[in-house]
C-alpha atoms as a PDB file:
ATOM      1  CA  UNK A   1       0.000   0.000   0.000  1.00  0.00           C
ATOM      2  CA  UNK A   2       1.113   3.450  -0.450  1.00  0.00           C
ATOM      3  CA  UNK A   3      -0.171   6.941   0.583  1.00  0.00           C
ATOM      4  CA  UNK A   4      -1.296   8.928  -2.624  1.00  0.00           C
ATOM      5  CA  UNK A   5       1.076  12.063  -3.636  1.00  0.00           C
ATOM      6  CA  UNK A   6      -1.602  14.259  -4.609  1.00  0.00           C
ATOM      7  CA  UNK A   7      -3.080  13.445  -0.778  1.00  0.00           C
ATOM      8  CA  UNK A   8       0.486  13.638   0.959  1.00  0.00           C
ATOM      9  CA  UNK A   9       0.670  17.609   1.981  1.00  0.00           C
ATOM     10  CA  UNK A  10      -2.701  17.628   3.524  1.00  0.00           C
ATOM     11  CA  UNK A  11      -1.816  14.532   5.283  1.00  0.00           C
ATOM     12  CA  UNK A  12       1.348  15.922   6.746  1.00  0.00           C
ATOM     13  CA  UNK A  13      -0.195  19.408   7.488  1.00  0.00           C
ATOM     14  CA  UNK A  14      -2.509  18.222   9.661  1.00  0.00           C
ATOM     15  CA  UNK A  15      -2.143  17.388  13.044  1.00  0.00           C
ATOM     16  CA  UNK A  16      -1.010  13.379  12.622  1.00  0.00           C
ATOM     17  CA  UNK A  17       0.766  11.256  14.589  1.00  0.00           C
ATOM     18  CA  UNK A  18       4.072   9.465  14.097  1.00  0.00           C
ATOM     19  CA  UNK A  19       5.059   6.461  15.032  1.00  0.00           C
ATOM     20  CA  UNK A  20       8.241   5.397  16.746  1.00  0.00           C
ATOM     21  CA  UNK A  21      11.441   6.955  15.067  1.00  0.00           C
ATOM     22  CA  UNK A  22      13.806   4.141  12.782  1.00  0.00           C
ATOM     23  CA  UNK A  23      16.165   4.900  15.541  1.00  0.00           C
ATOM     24  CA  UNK A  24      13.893   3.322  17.871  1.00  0.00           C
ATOM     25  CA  UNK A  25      12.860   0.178  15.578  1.00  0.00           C
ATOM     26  CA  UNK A  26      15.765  -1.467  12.787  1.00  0.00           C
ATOM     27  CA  UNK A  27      14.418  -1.044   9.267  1.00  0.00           C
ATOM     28  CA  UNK A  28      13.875  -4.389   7.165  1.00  0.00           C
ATOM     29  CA  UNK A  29      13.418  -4.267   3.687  1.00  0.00           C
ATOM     30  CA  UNK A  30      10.614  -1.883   1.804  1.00  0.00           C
ATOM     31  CA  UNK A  31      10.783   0.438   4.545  1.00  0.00           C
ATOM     32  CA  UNK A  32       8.690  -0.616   7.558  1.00  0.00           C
ATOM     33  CA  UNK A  33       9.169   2.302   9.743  1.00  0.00           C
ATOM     34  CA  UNK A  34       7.751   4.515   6.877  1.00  0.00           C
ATOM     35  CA  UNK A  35       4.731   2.358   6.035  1.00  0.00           C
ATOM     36  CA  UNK A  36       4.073   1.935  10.083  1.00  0.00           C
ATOM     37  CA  UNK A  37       4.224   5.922   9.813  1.00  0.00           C
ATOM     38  CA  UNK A  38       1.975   6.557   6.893  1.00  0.00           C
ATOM     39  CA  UNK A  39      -0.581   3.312   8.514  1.00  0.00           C
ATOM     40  CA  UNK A  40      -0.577   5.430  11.239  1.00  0.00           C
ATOM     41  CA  UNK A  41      -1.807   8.733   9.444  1.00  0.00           C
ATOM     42  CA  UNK A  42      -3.652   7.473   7.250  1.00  0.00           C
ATOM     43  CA  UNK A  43      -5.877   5.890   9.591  1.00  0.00           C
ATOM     44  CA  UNK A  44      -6.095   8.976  12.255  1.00  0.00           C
ATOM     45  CA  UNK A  45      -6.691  11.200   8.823  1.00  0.00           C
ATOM     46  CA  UNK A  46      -9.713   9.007   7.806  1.00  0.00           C
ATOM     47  CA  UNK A  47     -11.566   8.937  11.603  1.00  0.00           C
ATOM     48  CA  UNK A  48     -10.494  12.553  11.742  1.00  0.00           C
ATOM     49  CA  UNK A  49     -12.076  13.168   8.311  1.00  0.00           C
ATOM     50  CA  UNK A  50     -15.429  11.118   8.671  1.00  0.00           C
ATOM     51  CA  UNK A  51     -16.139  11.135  12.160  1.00  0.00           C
ATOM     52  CA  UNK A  52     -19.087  13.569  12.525  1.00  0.00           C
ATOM     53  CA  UNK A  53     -20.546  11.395   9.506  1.00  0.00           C
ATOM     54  CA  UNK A  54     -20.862   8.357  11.829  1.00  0.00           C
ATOM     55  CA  UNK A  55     -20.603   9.642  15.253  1.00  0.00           C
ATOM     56  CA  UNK A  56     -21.764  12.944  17.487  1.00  0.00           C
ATOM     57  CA  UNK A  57     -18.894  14.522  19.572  1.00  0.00           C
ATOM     58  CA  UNK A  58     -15.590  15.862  18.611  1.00  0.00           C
ATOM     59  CA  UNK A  59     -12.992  13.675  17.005  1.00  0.00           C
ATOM     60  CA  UNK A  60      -9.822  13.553  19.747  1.00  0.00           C
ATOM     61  CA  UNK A  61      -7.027  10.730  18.730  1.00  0.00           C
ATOM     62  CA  UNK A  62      -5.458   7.972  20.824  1.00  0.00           C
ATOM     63  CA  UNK A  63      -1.781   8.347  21.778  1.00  0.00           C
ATOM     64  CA  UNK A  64       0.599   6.153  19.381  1.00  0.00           C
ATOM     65  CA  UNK A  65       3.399   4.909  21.491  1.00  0.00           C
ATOM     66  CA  UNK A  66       4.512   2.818  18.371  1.00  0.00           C
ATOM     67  CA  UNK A  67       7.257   0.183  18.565  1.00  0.00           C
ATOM     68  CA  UNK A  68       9.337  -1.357  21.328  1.00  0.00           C
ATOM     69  CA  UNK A  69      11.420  -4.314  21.045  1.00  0.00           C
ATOM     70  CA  UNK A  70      13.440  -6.895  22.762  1.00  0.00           C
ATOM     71  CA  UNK A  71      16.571  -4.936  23.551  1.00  0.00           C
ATOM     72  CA  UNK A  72      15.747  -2.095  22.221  1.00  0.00           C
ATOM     73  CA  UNK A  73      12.662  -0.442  24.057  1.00  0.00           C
ATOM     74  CA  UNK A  74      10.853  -1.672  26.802  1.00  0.00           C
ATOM     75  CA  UNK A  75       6.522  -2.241  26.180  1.00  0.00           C
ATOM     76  CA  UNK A  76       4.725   0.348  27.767  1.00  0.00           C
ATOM     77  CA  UNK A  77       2.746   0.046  31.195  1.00  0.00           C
ATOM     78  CA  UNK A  78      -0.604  -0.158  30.564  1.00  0.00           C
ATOM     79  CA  UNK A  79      -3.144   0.704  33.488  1.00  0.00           C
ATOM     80  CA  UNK A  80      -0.247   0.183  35.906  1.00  0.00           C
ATOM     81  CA  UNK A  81       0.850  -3.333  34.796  1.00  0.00           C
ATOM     82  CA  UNK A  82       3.443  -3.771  32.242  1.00  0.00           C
ATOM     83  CA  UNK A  83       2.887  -5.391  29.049  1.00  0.00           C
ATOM     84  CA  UNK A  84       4.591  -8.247  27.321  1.00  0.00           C
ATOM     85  CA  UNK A  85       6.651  -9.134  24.212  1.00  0.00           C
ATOM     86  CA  UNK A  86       4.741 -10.253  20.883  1.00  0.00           C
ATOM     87  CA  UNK A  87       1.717  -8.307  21.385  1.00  0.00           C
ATOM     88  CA  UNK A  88       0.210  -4.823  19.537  1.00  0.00           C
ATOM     89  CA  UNK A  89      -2.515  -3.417  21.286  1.00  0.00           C
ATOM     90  CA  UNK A  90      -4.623  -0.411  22.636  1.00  0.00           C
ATOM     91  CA  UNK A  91      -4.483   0.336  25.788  1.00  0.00           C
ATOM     92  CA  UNK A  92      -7.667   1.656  27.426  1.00  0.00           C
ATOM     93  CA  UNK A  93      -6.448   3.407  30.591  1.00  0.00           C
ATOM     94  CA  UNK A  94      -3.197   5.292  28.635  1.00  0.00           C
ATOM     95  CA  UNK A  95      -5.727   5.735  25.559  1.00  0.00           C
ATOM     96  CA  UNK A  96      -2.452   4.772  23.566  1.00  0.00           C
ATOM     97  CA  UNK A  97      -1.820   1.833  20.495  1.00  0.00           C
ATOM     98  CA  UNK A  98       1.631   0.366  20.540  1.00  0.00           C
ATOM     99  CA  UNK A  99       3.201  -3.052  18.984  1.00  0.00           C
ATOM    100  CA  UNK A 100       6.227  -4.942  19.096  1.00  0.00           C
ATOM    101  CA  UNK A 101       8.450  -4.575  16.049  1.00  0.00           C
ATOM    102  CA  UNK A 102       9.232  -8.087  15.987  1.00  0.00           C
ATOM    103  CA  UNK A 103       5.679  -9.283  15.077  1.00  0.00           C
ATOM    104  CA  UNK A 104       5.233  -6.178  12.739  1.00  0.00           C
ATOM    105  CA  UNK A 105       8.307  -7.149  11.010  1.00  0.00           C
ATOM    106  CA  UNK A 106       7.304 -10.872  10.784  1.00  0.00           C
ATOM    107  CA  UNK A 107       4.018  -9.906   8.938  1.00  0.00           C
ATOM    108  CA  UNK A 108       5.984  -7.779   6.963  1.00  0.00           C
ATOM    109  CA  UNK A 109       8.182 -10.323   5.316  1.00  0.00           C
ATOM    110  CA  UNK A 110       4.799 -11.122   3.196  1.00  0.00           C
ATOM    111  CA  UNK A 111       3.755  -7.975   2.622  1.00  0.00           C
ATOM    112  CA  UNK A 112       3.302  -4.437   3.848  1.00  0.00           C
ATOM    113  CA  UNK A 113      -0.343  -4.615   3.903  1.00  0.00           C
ATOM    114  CA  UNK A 114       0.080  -7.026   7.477  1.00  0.00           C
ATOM    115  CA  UNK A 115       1.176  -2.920   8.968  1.00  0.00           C
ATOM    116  CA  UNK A 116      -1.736  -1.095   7.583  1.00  0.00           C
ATOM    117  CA  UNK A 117      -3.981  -3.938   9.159  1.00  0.00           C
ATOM    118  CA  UNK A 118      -2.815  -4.543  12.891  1.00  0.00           C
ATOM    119  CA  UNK A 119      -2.400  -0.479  12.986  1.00  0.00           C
ATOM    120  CA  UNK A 120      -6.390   0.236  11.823  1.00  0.00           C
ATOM    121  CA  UNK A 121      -7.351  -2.821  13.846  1.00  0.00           C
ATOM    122  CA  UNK A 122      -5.765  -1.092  16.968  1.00  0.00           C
ATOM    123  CA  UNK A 123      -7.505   2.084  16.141  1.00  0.00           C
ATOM    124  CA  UNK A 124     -10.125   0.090  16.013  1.00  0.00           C
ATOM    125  CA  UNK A 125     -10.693  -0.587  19.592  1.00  0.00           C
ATOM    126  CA  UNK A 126      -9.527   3.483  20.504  1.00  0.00           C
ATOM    127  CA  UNK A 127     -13.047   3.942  18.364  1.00  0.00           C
ATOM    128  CA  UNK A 128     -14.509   1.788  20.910  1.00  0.00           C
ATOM    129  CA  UNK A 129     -13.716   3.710  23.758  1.00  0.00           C
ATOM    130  CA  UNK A 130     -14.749   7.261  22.314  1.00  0.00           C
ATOM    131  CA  UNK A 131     -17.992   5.947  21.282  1.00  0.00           C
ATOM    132  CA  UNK A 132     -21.661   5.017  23.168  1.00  0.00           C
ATOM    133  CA  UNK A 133     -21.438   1.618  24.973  1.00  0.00           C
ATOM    134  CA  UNK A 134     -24.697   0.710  22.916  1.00  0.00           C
ATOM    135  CA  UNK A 135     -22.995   0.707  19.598  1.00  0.00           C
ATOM    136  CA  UNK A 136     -19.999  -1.851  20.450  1.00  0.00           C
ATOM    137  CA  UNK A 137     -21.292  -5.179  20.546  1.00  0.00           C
ATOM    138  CA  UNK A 138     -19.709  -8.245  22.424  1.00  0.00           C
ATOM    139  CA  UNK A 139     -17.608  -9.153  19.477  1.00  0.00           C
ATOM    140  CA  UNK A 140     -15.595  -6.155  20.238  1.00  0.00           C
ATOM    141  CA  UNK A 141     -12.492  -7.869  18.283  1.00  0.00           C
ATOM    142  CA  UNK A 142     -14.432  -8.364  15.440  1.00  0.00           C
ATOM    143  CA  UNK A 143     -15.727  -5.062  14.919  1.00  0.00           C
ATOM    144  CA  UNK A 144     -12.451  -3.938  15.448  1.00  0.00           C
ATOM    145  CA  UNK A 145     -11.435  -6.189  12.163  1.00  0.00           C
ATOM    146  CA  UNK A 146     -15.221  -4.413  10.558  1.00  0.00           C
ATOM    147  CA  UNK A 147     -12.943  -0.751  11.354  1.00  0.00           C
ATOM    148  CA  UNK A 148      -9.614  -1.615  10.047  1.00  0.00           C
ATOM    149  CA  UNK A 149     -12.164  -3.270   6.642  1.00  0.00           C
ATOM    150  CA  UNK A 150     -13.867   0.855   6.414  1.00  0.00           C
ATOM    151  CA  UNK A 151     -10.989   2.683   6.952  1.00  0.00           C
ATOM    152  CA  UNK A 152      -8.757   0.956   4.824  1.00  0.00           C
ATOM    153  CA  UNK A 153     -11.091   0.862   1.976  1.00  0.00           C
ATOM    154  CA  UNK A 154     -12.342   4.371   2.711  1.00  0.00           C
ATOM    155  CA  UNK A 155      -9.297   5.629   2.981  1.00  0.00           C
ATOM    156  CA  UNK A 156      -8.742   3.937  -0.838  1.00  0.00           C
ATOM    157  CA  UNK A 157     -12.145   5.321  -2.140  1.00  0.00           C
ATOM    158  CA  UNK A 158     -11.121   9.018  -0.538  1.00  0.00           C
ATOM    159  CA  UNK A 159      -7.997   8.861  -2.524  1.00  0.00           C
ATOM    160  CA  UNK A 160      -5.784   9.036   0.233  1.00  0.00           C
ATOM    161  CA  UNK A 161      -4.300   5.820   0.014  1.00  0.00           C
ATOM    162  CA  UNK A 162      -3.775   4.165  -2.623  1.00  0.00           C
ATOM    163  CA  UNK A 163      -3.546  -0.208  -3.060  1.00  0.00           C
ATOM    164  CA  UNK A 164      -1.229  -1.950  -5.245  1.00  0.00           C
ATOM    165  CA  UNK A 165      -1.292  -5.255  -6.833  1.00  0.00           C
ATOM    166  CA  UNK A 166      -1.656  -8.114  -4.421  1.00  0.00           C
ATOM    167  CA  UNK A 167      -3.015  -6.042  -1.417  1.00  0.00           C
ATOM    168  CA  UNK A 168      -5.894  -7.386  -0.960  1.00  0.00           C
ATOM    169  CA  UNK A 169      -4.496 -10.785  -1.043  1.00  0.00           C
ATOM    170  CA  UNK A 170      -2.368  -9.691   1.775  1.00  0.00           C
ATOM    171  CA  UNK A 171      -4.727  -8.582   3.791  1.00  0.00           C
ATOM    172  CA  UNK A 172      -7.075 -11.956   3.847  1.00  0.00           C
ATOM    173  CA  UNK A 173      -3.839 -13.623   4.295  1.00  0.00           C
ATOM    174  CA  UNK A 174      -3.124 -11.347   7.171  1.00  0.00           C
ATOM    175  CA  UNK A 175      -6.524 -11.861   8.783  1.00  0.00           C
ATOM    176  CA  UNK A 176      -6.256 -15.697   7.938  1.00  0.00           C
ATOM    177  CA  UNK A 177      -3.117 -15.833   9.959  1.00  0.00           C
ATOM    178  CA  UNK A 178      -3.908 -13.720  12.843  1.00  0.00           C
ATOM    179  CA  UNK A 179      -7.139 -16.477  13.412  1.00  0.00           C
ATOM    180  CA  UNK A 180      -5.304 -19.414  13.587  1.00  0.00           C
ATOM    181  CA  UNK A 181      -1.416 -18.990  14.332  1.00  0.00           C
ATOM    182  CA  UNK A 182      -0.614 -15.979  15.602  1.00  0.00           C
ATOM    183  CA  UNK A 183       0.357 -16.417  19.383  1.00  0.00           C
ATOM    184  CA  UNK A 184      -0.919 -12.517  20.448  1.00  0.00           C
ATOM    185  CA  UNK A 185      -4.843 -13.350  19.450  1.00  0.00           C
ATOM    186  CA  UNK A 186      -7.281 -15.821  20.457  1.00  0.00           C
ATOM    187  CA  UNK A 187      -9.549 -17.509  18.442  1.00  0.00           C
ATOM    188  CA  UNK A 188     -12.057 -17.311  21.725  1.00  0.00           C
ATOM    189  CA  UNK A 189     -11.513 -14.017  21.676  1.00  0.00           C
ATOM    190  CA  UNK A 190     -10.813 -12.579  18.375  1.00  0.00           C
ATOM    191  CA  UNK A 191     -12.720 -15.320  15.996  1.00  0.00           C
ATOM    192  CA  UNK A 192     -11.737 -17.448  13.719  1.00  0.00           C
ATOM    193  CA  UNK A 193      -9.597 -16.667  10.357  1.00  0.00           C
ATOM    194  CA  UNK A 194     -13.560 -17.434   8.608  1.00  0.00           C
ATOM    195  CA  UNK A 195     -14.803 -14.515  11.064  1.00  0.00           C
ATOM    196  CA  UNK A 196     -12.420 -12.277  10.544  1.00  0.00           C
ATOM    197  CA  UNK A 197     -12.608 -12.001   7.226  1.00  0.00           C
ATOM    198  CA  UNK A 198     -15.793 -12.386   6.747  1.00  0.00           C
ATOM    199  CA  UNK A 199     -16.644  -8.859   9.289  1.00  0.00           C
ATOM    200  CA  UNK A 200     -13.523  -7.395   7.997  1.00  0.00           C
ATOM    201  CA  UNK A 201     -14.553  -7.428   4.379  1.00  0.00           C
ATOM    202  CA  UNK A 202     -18.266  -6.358   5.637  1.00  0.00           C
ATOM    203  CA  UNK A 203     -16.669  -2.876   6.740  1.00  0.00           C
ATOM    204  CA  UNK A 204     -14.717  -2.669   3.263  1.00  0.00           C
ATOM    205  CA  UNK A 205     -18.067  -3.594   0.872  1.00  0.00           C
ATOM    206  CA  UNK A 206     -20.123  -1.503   3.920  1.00  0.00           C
ATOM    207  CA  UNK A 207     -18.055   1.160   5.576  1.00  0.00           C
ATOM    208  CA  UNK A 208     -18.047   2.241   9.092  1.00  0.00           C
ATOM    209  CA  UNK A 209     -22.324   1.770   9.705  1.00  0.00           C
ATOM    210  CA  UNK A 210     -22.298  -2.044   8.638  1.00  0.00           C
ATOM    211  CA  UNK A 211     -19.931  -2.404  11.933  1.00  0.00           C
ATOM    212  CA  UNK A 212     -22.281  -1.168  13.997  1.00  0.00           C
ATOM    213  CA  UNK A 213     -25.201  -3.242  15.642  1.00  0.00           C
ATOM    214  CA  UNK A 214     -28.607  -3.072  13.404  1.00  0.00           C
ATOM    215  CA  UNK A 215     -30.474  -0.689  14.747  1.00  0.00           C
ATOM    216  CA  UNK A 216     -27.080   2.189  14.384  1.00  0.00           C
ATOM    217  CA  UNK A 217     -27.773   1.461  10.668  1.00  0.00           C
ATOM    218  CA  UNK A 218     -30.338   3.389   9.817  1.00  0.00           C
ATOM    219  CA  UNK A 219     -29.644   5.954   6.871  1.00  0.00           C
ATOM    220  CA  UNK A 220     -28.878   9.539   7.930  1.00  0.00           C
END
């Protein structure tokens, strides 16, 4: 995936996050730091963009603590307990996303799309939290997967980002792998690879209402 030139100054001119520094995180081939970077703005730019479309209130994004890594930067504390290796997550009482390197740069190795995903999935569940208990169902992992489906695609459809060959591939791939072998999600939990794809490509086709429960649905 790659941010779209003609969308690149109003991206940067705005007030968008950056994730950790390459100083803070090795770079691996194709530039990870740069596409965990533009993931991250491209994301904050679409809720910042759409969010009065979808949702009353004022638009305020989560922190991005970005990467640590084993030997490198400690994970952050979260709600007074520290976290562990492996993981990527939001963190509810620091209202901050961060993810271990490590397991970004494992996706990677098939495909930068595996960045963009974990990174809207995470800003997923910072959604969550800014919006009315009534709209977030059970499956809170799920519709987090339904998010990262919207954004990504609406992000595509705004011109703002723009996929290349094979993306799409990469991201069922992605989805298919964190349901069944990746150690930092839960099929109890998260759903299976069939679930997750199936809720993340109903937010693609959908966009942000067909993640929310029925009766949010209703045209506006």
């Amino acid at each position: 995936m790659r941010i779209r030139s003609a969308a690149l100054a109003a991206l940067l001119t705005s007030s968008l996050l950056t994730a950790t520094p390459a100083s803070a995180a090795p770079r691996v081939p194709d530039d990870i730091n740069a596409d965990m970077t533009t993931a991250t703005n491209v994301t904050n730019a679409y809720w910042a963009r759409n969010w009065t479309r979808f949702f009353t209130g004022t638009y305020q994004p989560p922190k991005v603590f970005g990467s640590f890594r084993r030997g490198v930067r400690q994970p952050p504390a979260c709600g007074g307990s520290r976290t562990g290796f492996g993981n990527a997550f939001y963190c509810v009482p620091g209202d901050f996303i961060a993810w271990d390197f490590d397991l970004m740069a494992g996706g990677y190795r098939s495909g930068d799309a595996w960045v963009y995903l974990v990174i809207a999935h995470e800003w997923g569940h910072a959604v969550q939290a800014r919006i009315q208990r009534s709209l977030v169902p059970r499956a809170q992992e799920l519709q987090a997967d339904c998010f990262a489906g919207a954004v990504l695609f609406g992000a595509a459809a705004q011109k703002t980002l723009l996929f290349e060959d094979g993306d799409v591939a990469e991201l069922r791939a992605a989805l298919r792998r964190m349901g069944d072998r990746t150690p930092w999600t839960d099929v109890g939990d998260h759903g299976s690879a069939e679930q997750r794809i199936s809720f993340f490509t109903r937010g693609a086709e959908g966009g942000v209402r067909a993640c929310l429960p029925t009766a949010s649905r209703l045209p506006r």
